[in-house]
C-alpha atoms as a PDB file:
ATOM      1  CA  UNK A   1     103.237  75.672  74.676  1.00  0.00           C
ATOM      2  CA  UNK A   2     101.110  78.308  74.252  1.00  0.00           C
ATOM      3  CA  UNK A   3     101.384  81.462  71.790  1.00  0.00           C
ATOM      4  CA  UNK A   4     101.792  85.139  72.157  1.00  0.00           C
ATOM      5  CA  UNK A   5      98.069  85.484  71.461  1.00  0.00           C
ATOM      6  CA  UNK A   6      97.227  82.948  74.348  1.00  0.00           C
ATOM      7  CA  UNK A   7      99.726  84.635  76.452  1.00  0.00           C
ATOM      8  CA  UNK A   8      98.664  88.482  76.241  1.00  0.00           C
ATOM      9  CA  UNK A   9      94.675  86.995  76.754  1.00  0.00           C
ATOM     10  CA  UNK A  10      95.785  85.273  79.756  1.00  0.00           C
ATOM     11  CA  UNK A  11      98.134  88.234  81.355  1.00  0.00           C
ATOM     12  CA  UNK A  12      95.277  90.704  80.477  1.00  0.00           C
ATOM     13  CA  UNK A  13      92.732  88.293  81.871  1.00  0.00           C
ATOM     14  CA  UNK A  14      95.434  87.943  85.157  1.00  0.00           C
ATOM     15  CA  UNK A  15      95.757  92.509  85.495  1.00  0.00           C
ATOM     16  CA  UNK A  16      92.140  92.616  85.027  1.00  0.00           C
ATOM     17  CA  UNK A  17      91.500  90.209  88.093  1.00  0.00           C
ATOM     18  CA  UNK A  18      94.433  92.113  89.933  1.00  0.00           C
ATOM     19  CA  UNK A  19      93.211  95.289  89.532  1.00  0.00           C
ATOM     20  CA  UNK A  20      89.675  93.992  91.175  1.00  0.00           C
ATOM     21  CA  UNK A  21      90.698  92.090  93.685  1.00  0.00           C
ATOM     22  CA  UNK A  22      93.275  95.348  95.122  1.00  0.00           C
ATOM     23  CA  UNK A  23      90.360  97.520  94.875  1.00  0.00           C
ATOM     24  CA  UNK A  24      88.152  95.104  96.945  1.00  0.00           C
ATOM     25  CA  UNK A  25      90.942  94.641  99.271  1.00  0.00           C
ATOM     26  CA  UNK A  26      91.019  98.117  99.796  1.00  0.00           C
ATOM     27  CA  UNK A  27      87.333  98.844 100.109  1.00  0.00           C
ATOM     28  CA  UNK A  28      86.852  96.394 102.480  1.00  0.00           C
ATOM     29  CA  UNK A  29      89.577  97.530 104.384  1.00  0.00           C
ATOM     30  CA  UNK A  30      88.327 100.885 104.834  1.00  0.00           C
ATOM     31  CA  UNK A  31      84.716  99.440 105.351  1.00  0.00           C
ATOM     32  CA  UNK A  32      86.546  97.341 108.542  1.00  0.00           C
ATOM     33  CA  UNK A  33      88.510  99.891 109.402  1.00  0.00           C
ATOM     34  CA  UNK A  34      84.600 102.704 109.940  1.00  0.00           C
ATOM     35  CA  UNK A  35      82.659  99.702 111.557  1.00  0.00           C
ATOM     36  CA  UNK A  36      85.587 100.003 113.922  1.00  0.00           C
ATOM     37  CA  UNK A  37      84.368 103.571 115.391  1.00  0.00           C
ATOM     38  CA  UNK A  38      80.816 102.381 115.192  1.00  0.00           C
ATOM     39  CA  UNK A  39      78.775 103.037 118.672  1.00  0.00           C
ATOM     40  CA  UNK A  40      77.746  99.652 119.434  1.00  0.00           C
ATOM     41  CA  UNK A  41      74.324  99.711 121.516  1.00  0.00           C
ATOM     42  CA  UNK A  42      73.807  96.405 122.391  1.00  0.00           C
ATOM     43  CA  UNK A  43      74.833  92.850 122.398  1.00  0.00           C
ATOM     44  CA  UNK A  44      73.306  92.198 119.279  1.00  0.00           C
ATOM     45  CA  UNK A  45      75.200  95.119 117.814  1.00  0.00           C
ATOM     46  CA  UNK A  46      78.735  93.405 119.232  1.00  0.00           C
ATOM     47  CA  UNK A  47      77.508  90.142 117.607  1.00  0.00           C
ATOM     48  CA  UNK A  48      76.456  91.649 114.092  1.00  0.00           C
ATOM     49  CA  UNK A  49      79.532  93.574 113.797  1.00  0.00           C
ATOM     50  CA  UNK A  50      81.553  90.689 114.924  1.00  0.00           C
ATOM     51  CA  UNK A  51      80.096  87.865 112.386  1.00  0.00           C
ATOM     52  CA  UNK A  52      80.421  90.442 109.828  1.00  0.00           C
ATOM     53  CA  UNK A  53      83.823  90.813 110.766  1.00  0.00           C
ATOM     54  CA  UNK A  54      84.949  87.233 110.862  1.00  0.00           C
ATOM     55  CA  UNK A  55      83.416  86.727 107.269  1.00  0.00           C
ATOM     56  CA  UNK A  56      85.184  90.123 105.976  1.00  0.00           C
ATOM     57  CA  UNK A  57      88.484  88.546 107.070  1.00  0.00           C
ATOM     58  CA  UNK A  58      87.833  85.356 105.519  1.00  0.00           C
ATOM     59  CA  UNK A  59      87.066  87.146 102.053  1.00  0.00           C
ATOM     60  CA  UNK A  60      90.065  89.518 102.759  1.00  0.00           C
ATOM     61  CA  UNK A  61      92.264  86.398 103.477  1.00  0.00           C
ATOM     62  CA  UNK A  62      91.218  84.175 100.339  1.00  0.00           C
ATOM     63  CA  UNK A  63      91.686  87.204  98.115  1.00  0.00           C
ATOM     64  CA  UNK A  64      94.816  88.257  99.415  1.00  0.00           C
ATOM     65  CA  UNK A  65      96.083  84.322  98.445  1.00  0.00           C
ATOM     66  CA  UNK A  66      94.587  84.665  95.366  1.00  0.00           C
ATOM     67  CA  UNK A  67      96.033  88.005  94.072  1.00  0.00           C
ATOM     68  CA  UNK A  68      99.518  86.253  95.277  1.00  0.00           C
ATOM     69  CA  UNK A  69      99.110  83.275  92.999  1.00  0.00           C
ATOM     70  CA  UNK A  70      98.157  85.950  90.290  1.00  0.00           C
ATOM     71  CA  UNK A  71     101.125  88.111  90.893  1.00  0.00           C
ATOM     72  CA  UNK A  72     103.076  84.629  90.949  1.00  0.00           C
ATOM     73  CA  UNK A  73     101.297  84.074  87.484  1.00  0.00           C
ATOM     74  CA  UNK A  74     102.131  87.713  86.281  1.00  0.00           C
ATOM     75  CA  UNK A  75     105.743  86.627  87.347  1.00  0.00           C
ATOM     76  CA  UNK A  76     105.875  82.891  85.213  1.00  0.00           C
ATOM     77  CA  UNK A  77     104.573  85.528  82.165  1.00  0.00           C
ATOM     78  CA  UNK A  78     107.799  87.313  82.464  1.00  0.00           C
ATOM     79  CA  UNK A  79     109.808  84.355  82.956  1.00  0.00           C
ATOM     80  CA  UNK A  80     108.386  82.530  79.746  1.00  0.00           C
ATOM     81  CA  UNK A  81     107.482  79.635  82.211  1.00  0.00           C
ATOM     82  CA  UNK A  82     103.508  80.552  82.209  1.00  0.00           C
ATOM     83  CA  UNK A  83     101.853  77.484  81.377  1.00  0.00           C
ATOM     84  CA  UNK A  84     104.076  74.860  82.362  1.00  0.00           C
ATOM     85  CA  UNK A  85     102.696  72.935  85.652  1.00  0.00           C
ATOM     86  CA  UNK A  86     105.580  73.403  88.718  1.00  0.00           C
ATOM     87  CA  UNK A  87     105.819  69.873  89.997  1.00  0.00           C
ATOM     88  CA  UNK A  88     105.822  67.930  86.592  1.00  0.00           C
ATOM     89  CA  UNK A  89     106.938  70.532  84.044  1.00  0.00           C
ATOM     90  CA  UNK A  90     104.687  69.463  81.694  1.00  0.00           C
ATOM     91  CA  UNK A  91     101.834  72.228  79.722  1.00  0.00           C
ATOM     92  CA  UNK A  92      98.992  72.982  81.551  1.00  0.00           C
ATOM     93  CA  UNK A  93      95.615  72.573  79.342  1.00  0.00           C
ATOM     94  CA  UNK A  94      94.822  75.821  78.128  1.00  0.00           C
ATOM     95  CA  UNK A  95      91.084  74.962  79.059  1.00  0.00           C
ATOM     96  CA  UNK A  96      92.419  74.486  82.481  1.00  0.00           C
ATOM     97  CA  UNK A  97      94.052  78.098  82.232  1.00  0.00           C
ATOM     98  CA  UNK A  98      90.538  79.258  80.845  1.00  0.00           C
ATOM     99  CA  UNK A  99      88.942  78.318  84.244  1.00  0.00           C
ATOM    100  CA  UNK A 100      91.604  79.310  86.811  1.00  0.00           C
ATOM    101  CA  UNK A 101      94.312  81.642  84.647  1.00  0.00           C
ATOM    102  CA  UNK A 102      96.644  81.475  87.499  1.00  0.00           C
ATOM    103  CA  UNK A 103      96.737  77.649  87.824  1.00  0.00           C
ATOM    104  CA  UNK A 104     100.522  76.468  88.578  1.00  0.00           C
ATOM    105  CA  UNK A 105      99.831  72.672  88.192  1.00  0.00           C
ATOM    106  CA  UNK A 106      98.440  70.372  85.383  1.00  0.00           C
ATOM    107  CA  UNK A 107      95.349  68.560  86.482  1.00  0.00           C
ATOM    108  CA  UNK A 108      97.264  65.339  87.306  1.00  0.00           C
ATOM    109  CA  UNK A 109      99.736  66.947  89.132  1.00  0.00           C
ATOM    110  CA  UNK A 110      96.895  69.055  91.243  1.00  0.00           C
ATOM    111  CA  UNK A 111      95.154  65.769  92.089  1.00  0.00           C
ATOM    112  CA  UNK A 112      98.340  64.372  93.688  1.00  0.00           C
ATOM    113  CA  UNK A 113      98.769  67.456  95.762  1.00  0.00           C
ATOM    114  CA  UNK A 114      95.139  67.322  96.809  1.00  0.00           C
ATOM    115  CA  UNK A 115      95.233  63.509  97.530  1.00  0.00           C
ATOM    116  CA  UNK A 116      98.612  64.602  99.987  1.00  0.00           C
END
């Protein structure tokens, strides 16, 4: 079970990483959004803009599941559950919660799912 310390390091660690990830989100939006209206010359042009594209929505993508899983974190705060892994109920190592603050299972219970 982790303290109040522990717990107002982690959900400051979790806001900061919020706060950074919607501000990326929304630059790269905007970014997407002006290469839209770009004159394209050439082929090359429609290729560049379209790799660059594909990778943008990748990054956009993995972020956007990653600020979930911190707002889902944010949540467990609230709800005194933070901590505790979903599937087992057991506490999650706080050097675990170190690495990856919004992690929702223990490491035993994580290899299981990733074994499935």
């Amino acid at each position: 079970m982790l303290n109040t310390t522990e717990i107002n390091f982690f959900k400051e660690a979790l806001e900061e990483r919020k706060v950074k990830i919607e501000t990326n989100l929304n630059t790269t939006s905007g970014e997407m959004n002006a290469m839209r209206h770009n004159e394209l010359k050439d082929e090359g042009d429609h290729a560049a803009m379209s790799l660059e594209t594909a990778v943008d929505n990748a990054i956009l993508g993995q972020q956007s599941k990653e600020l979930a899983e911190i707002e889902l974190a944010l949540d467990r705060i609230n709800d005194k559950t933070y901590g505790e892994c979903d599937m087992c109920g057991d506490d999650i190592n706080i050097e675990r919660l170190k690495v990856k603050t919004f992690a929702r299972y223990c490491i035993t219970c994580r290899e299981v799912i990733e074994k499935e």
